[in-house]
C-alpha atoms as a PDB file:
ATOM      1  CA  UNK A   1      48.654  51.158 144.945  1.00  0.00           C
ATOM      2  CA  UNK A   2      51.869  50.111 143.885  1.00  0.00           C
ATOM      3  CA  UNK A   3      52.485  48.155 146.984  1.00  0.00           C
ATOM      4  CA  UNK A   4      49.248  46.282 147.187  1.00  0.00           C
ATOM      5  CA  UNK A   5      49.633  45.230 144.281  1.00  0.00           C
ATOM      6  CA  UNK A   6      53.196  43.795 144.754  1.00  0.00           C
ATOM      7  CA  UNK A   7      51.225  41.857 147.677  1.00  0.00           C
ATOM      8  CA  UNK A   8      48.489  40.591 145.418  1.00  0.00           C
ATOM      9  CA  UNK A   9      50.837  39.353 143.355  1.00  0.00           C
ATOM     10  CA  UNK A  10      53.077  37.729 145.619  1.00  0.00           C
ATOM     11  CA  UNK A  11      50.154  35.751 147.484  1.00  0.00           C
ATOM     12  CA  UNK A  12      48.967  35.022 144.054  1.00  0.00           C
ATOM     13  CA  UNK A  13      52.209  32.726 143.527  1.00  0.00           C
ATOM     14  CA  UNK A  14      50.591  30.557 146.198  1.00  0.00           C
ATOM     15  CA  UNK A  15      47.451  29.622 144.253  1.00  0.00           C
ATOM     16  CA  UNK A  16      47.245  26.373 142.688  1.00  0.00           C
ATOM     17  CA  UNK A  17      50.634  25.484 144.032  1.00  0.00           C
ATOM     18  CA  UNK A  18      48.701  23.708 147.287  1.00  0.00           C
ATOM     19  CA  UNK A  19      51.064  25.727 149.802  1.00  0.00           C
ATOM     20  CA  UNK A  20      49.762  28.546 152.479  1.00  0.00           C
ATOM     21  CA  UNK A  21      51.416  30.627 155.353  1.00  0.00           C
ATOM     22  CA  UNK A  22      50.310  29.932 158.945  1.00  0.00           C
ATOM     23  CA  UNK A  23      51.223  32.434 161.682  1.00  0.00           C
ATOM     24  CA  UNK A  24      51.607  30.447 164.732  1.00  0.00           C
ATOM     25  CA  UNK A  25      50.526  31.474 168.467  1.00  0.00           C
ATOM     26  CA  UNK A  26      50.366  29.829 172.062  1.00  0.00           C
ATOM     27  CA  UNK A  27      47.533  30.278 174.883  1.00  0.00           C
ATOM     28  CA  UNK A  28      50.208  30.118 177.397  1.00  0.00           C
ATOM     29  CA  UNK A  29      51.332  27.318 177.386  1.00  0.00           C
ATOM     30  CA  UNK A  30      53.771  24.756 175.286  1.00  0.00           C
ATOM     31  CA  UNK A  31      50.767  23.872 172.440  1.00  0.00           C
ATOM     32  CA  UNK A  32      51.075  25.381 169.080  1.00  0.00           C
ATOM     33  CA  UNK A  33      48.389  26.595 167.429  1.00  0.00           C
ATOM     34  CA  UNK A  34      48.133  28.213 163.284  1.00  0.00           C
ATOM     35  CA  UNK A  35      45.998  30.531 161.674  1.00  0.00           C
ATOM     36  CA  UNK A  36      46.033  31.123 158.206  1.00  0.00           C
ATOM     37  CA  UNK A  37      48.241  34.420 157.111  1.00  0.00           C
ATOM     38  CA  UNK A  38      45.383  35.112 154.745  1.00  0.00           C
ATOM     39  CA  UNK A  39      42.948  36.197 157.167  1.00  0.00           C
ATOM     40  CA  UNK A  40      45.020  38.143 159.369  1.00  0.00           C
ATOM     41  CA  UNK A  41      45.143  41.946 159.285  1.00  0.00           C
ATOM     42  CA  UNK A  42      47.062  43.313 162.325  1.00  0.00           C
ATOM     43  CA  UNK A  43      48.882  41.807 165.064  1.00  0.00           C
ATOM     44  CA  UNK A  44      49.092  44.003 168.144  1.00  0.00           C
ATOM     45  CA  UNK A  45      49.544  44.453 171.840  1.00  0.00           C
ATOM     46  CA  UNK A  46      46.298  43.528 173.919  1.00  0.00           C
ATOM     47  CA  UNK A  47      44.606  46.917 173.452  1.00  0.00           C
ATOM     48  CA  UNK A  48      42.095  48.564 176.193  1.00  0.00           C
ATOM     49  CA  UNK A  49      38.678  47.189 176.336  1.00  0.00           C
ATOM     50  CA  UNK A  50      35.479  47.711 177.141  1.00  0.00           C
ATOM     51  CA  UNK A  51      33.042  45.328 178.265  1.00  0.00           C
ATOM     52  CA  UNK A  52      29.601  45.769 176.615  1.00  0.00           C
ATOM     53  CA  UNK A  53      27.058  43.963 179.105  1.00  0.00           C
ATOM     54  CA  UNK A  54      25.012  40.879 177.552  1.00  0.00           C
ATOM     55  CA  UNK A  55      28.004  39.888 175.805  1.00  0.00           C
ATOM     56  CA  UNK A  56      28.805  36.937 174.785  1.00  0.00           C
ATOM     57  CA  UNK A  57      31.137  35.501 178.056  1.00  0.00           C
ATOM     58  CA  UNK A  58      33.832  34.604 175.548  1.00  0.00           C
ATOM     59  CA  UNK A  59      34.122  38.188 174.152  1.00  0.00           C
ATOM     60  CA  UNK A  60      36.714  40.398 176.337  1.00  0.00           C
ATOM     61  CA  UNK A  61      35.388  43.539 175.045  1.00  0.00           C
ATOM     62  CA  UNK A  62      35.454  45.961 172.840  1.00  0.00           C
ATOM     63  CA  UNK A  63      38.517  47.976 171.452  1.00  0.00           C
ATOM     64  CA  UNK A  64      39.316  50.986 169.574  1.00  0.00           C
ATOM     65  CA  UNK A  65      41.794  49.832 166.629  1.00  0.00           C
ATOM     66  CA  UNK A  66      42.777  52.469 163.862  1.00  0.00           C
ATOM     67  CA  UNK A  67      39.272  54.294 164.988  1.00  0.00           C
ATOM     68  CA  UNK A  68      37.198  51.152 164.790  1.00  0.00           C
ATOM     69  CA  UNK A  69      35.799  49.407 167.655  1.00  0.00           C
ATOM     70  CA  UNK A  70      36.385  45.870 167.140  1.00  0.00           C
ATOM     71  CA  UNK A  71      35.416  42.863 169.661  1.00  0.00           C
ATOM     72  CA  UNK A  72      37.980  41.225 170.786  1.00  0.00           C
ATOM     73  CA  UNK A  73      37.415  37.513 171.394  1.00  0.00           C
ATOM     74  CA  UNK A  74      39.289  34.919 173.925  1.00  0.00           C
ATOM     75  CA  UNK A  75      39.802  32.302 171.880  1.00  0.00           C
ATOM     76  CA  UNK A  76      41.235  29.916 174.529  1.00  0.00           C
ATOM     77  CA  UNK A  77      37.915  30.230 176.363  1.00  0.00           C
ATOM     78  CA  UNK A  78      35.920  29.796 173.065  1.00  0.00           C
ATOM     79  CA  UNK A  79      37.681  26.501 172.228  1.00  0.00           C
ATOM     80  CA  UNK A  80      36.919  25.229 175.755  1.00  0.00           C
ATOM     81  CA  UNK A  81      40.110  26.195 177.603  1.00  0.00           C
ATOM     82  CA  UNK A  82      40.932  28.251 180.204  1.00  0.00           C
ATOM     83  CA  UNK A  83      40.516  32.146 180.224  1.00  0.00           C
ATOM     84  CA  UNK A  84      44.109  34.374 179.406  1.00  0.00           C
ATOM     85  CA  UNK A  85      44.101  36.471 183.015  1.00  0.00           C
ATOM     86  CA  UNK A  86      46.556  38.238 181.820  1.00  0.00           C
ATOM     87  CA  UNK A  87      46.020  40.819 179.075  1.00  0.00           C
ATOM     88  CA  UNK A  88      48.347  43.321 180.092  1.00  0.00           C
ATOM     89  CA  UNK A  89      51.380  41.141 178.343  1.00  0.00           C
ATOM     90  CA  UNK A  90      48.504  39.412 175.980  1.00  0.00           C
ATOM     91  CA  UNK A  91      48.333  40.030 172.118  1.00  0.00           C
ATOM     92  CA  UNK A  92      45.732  40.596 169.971  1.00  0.00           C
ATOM     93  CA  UNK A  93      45.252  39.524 166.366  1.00  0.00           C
ATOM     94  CA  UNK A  94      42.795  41.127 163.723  1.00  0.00           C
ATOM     95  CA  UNK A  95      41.365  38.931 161.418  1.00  0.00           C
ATOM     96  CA  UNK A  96      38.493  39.247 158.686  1.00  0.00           C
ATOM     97  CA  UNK A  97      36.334  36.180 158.490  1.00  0.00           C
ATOM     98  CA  UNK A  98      33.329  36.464 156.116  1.00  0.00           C
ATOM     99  CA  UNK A  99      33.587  39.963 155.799  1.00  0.00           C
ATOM    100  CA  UNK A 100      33.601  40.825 159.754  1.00  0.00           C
ATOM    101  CA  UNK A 101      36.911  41.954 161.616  1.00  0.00           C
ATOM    102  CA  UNK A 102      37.500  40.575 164.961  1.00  0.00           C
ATOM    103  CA  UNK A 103      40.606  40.062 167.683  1.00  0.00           C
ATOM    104  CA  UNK A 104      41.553  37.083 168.797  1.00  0.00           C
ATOM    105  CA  UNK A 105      43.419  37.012 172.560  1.00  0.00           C
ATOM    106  CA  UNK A 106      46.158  35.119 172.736  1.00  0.00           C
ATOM    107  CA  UNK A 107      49.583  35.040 175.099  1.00  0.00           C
ATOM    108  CA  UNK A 108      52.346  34.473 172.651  1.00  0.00           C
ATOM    109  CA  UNK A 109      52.743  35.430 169.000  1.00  0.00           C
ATOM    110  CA  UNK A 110      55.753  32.981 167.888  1.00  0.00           C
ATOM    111  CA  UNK A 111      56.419  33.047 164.030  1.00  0.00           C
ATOM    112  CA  UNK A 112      55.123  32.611 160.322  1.00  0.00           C
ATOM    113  CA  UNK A 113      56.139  29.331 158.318  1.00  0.00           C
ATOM    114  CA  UNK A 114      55.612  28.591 154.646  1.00  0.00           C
ATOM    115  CA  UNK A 115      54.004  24.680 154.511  1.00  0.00           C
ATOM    116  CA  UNK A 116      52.390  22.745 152.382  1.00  0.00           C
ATOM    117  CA  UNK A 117      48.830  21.909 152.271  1.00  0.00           C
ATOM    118  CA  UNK A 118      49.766  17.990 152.091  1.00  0.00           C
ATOM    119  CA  UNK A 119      51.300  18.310 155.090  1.00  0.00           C
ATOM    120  CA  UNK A 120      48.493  19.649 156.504  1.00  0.00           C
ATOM    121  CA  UNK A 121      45.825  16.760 157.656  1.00  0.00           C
ATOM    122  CA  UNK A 122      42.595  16.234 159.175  1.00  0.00           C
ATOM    123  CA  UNK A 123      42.237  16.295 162.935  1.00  0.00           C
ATOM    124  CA  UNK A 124      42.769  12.635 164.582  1.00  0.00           C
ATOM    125  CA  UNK A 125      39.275  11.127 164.879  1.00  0.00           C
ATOM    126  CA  UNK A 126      39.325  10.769 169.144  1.00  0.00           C
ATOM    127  CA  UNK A 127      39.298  14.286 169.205  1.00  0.00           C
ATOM    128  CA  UNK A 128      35.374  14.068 168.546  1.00  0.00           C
ATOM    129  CA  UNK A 129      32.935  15.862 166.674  1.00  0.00           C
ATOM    130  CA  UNK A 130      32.232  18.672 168.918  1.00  0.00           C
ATOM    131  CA  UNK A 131      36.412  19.267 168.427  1.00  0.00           C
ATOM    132  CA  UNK A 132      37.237  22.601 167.842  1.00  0.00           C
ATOM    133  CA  UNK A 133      40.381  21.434 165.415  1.00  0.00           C
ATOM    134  CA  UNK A 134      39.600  21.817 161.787  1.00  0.00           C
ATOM    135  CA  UNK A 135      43.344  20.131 160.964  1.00  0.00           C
ATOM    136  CA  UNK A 136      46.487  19.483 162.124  1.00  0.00           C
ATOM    137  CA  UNK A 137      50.384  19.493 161.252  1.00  0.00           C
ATOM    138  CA  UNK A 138      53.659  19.208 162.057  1.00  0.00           C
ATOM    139  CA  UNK A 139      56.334  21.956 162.829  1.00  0.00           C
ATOM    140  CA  UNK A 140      59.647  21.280 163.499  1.00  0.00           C
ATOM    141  CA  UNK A 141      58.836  18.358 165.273  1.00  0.00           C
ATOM    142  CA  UNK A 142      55.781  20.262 167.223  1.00  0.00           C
ATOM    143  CA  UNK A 143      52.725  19.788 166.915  1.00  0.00           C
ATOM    144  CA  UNK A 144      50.369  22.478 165.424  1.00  0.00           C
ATOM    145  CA  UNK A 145      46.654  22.648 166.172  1.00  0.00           C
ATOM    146  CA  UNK A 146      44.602  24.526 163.455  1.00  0.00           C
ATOM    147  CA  UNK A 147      41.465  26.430 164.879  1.00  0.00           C
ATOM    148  CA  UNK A 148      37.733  25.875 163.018  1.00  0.00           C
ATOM    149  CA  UNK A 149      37.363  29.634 163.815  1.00  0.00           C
ATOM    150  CA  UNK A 150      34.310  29.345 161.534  1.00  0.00           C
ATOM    151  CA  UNK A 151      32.862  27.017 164.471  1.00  0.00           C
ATOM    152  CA  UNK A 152      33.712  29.659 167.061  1.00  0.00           C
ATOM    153  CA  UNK A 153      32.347  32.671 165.376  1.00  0.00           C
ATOM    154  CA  UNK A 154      29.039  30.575 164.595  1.00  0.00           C
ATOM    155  CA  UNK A 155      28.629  29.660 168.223  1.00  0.00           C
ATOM    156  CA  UNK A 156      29.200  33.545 169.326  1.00  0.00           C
ATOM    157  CA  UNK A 157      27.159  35.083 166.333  1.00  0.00           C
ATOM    158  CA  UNK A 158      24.995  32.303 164.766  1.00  0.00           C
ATOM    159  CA  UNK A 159      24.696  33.366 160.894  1.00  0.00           C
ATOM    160  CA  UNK A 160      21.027  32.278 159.891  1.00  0.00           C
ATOM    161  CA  UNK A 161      20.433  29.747 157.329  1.00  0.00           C
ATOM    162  CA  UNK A 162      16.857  30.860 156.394  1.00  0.00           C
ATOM    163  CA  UNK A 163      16.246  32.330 152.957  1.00  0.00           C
ATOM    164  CA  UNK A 164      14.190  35.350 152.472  1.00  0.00           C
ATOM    165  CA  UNK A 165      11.019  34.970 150.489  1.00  0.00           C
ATOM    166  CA  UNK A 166      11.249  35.086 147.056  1.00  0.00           C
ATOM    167  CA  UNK A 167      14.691  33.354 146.764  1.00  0.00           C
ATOM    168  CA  UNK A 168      12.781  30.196 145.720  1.00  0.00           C
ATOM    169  CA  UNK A 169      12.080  30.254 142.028  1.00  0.00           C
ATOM    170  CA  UNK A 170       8.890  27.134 142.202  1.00  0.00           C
ATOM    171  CA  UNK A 171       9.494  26.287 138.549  1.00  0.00           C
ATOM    172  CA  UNK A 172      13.360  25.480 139.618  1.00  0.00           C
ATOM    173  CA  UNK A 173      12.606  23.982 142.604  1.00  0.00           C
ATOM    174  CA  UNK A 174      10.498  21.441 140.427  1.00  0.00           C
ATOM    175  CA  UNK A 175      13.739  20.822 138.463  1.00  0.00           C
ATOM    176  CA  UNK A 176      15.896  20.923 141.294  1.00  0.00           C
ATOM    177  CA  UNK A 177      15.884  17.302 142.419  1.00  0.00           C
ATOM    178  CA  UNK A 178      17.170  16.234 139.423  1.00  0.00           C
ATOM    179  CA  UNK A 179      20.509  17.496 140.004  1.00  0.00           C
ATOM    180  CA  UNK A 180      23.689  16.704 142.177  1.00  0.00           C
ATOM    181  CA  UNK A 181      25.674  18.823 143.801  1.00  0.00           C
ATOM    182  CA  UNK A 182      29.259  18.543 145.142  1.00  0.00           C
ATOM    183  CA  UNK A 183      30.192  20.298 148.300  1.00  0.00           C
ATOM    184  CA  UNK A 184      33.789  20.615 149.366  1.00  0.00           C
ATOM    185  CA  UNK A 185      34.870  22.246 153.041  1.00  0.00           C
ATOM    186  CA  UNK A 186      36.657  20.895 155.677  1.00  0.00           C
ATOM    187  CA  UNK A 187      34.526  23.045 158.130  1.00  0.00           C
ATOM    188  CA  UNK A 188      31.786  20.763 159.641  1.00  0.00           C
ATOM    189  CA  UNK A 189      29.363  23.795 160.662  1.00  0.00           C
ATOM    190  CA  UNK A 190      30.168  25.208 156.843  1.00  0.00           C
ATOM    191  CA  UNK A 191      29.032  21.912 155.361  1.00  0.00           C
ATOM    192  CA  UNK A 192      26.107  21.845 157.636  1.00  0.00           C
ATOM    193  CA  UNK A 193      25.320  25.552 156.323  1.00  0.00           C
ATOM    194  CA  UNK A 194      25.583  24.873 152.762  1.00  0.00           C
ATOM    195  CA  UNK A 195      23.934  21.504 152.273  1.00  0.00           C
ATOM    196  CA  UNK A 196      21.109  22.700 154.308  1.00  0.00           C
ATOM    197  CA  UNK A 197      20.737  25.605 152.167  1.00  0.00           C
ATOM    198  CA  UNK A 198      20.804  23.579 149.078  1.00  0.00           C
ATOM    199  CA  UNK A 199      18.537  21.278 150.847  1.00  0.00           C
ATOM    200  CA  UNK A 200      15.858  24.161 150.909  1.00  0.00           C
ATOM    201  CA  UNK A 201      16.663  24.783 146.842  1.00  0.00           C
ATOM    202  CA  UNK A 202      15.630  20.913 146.462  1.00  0.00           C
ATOM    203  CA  UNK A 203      19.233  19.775 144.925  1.00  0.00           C
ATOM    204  CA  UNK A 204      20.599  16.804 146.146  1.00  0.00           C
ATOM    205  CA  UNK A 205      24.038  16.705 147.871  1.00  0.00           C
ATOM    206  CA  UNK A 206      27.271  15.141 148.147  1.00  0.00           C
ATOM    207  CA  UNK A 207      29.849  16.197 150.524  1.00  0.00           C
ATOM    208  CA  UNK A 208      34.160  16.269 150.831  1.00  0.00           C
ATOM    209  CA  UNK A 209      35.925  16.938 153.737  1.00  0.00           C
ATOM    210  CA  UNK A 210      39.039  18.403 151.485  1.00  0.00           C
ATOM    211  CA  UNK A 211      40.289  18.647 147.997  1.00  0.00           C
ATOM    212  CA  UNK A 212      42.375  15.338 147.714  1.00  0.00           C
ATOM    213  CA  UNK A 213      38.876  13.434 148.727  1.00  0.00           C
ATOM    214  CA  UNK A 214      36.589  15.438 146.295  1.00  0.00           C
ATOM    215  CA  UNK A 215      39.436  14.518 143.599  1.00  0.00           C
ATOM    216  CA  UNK A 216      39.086  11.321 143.989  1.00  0.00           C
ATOM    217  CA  UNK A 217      35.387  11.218 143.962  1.00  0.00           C
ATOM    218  CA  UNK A 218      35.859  12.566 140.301  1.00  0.00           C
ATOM    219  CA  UNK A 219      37.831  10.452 139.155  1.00  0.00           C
ATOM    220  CA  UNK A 220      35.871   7.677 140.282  1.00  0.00           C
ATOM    221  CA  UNK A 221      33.506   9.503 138.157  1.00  0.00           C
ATOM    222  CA  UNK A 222      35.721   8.797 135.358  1.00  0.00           C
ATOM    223  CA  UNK A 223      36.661   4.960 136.381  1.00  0.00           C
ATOM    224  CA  UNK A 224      32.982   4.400 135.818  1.00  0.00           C
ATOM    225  CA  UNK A 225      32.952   5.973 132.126  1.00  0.00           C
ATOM    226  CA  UNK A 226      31.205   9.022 133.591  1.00  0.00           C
ATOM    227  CA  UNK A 227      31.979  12.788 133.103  1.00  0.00           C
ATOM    228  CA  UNK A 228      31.470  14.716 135.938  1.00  0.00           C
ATOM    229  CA  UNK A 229      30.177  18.053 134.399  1.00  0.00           C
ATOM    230  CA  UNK A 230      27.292  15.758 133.279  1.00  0.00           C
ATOM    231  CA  UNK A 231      26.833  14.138 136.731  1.00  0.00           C
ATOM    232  CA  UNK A 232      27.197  17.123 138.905  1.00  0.00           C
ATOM    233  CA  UNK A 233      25.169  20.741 138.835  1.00  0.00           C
ATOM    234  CA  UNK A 234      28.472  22.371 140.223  1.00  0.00           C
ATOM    235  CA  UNK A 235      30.882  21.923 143.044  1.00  0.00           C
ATOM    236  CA  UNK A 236      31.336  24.023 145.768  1.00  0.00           C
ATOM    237  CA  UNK A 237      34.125  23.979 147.715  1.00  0.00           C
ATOM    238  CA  UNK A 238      36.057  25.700 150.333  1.00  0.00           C
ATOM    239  CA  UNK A 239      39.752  27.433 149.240  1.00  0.00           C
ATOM    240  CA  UNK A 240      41.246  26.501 152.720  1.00  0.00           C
ATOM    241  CA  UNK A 241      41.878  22.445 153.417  1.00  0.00           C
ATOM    242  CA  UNK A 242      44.086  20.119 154.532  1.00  0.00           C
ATOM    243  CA  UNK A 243      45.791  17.663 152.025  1.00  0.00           C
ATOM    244  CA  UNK A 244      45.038  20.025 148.698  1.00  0.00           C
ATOM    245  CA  UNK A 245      43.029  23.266 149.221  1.00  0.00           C
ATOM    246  CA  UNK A 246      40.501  24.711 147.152  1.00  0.00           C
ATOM    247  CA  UNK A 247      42.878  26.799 144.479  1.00  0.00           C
ATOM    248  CA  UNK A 248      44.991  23.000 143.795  1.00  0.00           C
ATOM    249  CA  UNK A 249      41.611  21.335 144.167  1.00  0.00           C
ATOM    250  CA  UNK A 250      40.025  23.550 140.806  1.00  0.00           C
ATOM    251  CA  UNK A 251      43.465  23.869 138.841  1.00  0.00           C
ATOM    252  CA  UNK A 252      44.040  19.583 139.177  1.00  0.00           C
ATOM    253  CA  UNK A 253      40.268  19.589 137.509  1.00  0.00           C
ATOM    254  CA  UNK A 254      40.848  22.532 134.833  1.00  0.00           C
ATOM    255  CA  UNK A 255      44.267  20.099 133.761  1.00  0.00           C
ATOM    256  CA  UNK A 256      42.044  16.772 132.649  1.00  0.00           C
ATOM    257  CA  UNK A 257      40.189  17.605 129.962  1.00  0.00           C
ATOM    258  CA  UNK A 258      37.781  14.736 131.209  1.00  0.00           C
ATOM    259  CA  UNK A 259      36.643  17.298 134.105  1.00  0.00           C
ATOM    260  CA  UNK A 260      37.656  20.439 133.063  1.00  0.00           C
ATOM    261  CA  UNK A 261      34.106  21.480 132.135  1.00  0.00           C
ATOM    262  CA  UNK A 262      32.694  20.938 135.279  1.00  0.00           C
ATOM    263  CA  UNK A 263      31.331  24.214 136.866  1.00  0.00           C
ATOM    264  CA  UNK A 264      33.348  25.128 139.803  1.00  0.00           C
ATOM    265  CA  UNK A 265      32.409  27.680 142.507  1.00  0.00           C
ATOM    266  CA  UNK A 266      34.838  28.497 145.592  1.00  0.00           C
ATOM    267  CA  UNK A 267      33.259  29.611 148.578  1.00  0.00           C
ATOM    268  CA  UNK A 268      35.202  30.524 151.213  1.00  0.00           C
ATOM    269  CA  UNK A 269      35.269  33.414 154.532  1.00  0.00           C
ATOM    270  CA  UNK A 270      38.683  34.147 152.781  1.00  0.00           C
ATOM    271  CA  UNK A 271      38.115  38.365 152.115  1.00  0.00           C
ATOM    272  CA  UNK A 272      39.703  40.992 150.915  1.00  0.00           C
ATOM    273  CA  UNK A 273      41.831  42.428 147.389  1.00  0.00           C
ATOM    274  CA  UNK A 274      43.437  38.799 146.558  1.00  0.00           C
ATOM    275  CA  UNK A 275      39.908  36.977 145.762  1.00  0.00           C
ATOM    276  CA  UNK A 276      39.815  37.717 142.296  1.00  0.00           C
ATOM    277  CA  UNK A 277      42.923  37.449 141.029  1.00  0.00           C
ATOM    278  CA  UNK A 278      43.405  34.089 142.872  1.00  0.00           C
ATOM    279  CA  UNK A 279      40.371  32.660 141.361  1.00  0.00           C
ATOM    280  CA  UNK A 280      41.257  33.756 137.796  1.00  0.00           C
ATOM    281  CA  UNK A 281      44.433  32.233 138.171  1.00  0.00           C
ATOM    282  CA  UNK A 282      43.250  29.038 139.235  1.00  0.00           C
ATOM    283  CA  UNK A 283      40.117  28.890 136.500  1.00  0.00           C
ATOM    284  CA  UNK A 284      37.340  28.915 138.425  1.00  0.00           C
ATOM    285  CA  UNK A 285      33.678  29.721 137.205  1.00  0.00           C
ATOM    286  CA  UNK A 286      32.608  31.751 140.359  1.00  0.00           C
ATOM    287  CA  UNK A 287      33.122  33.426 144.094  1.00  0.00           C
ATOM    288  CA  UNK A 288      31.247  33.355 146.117  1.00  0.00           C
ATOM    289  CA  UNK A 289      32.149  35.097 150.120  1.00  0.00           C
ATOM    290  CA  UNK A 290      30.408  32.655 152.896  1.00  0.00           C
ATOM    291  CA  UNK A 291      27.728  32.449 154.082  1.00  0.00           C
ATOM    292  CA  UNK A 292      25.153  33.916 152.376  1.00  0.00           C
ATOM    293  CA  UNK A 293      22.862  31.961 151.997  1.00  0.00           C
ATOM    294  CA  UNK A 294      20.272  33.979 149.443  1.00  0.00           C
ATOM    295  CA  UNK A 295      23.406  34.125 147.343  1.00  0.00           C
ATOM    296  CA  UNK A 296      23.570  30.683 147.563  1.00  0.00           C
ATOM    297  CA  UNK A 297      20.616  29.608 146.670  1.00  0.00           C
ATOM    298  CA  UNK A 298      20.335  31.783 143.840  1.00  0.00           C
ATOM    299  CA  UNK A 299      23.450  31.243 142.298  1.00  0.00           C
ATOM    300  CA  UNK A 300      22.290  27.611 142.176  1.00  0.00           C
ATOM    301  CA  UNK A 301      18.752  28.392 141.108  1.00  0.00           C
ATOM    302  CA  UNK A 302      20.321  30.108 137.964  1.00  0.00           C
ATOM    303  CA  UNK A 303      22.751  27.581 137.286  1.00  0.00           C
ATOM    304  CA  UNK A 304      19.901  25.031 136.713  1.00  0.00           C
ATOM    305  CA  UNK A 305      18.068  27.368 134.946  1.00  0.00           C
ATOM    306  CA  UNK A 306      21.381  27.864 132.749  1.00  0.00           C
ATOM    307  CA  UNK A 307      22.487  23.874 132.620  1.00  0.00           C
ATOM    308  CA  UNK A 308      20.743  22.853 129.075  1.00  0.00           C
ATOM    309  CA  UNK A 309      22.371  25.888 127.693  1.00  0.00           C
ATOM    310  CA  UNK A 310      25.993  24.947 128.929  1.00  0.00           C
ATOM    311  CA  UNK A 311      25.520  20.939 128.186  1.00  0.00           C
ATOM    312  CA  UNK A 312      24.717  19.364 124.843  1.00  0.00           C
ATOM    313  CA  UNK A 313      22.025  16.826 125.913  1.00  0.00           C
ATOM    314  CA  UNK A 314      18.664  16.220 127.824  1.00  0.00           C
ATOM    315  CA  UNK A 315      19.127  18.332 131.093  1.00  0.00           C
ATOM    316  CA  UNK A 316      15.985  16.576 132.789  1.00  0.00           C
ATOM    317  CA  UNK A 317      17.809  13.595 133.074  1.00  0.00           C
ATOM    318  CA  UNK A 318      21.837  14.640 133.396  1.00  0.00           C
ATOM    319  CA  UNK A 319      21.591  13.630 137.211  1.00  0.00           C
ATOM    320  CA  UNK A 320      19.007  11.652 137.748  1.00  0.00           C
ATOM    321  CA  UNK A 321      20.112   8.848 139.569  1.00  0.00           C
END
């Protein structure tokens, strides 16, 4: 206990202060690429596998690891490059994303560095939508390609967007339109998932690609004489981002008292023991794991149904626009 608790701690000094630790790797060849130290459990030597037929084609197989079978994706082939052949001297490295464990293949396993999220920005704009980069840096003069492994894992095991019956409150959903909502994630697919699913609630939506662009969307909130806990329901955003992340993104807002009431939820596929005492640290109202989307939608539902309680004025018309 004592030691995961030293750990909690010691990640904890990176929230708010807009830094993270990325654990590089190669796919065999000279390009860099960086996952976030955050969701990695294990690193490991390419494990036997089995192959379970009507796989997915980029899924290896399946491995026993600590006496759970795990899939173990290549995640060269998933991002559109060519296969590892060679597993033998391959390594494998267990992550948790949204609450499910995987492997990710890869040939080389270099180092971990200490950056900061400033120095982290989004992917050039040839690379195209349909780019599997999420953002990009620079490492001792190398480049560093950052995987959208929420795009991956969507495109192998599609999370669905629909909401179960009975999610819907109709009363709220009359209400709904009346209110804005700010979404914040660097992740196309997870902006895609949550506007659509606040789409369905009725709540209209406005969209960031990272922390540094939803900040100044406030404050242009503020230029205009406007207080953004009157404009917007809530804002949702993502903890991982290039330029600020979501932990800088919530503590910049909690230190103007011009925006500090605004109601801020971080969603993120960030798991484990540090959620909590990350988000207490930083002063934010809610977490909430991705993507649930019943969750979702209900946590918004009641947030409407709570907004004339939290705000001293006519709630019917605080975002009408």
């Amino acid at each position: 206990m004592a030691g995961l608790l030293e750990t909690v701690d010691s990640r904890t000094q990176l929230a708010g202060k807009n830094r993270l630790e990325l654990l590089l790797f190669r796919f065999g060849d000279k390009q860099l690429y960086g996952i976030n130290v955050f969701k990695v459990r294990e690193i490991l030597k390419c494990p036997a596998m089995s192959r379970l037929p009507g796989s997915h084609p980029v899924v290896c197989g399946v491995a026993n690891v600590r006496g759970k079978s795990i899939s173990i994706i290549d995640l060269a082939q998933a991002t559109g490059l060519r296969a590892l052949r060679d597993h033998e001297n391959a390594f494998v490295i267990i992550t948790e994303y949204n609450g499910r464990t995987q492997g990710f293949l890869v040939s080389e396993v270099e180092h971990i560095v200490n950056l900061n999220w400033d120095g982290i920005h989004p992917p050039p704009r040839s690379s195209g939508r349909h780019s599997y980069l999420t953002a990009v840096t620079n490492v001792n003069g190398a480049l560093v390609e950052i995987i959208d492994v929420e795009k991956v894992l969507n495109e192998i095991s599609p999370v669905s967007e629909q909401l179960s019956d009975g999610v819907l409150n109709a009363e709220v959903r009359q209400q709904a339109s009346l209110f804005k909502v700010l979404i914040v994630d660097d992740s196309s697919v997870a902006r895609r998932q949550v506007s659509r699913c606040l789409q369905a609630v009725g709540v209209q939506v406005l969209t960031c690609n990272d922390g540094r662009q939803a900040l100044s969307v406030l404050n242009e909130m503020l230029a205009d004489g406007k207080q953004p806990s009157r404009e917007l329901l809530m804002m949702i955003s993502d903890i991982e981002m290039p330029e600020m992340d979501g932990y800088t993104l919530t503590a910049e807002i909690r230190s103007n008292h011009r925006m500090s009431g605004l109601h801020i939820v971080l969603h993120t596929s960030l798991s484990g023991a540090f959620n909590e005492a990350m988000v207490n640290k930083v002063g934010a109202d809610e977490f909430l794991a991705k993507f649930r989307p019943d969750e979702l939608a209900s946590l918004v539902t009641t947030r409407i149904q709570q907004f004339a309680l939290d705000t001293p004025f006519n709630y019917s018309c605080a975002c009408a626009k």
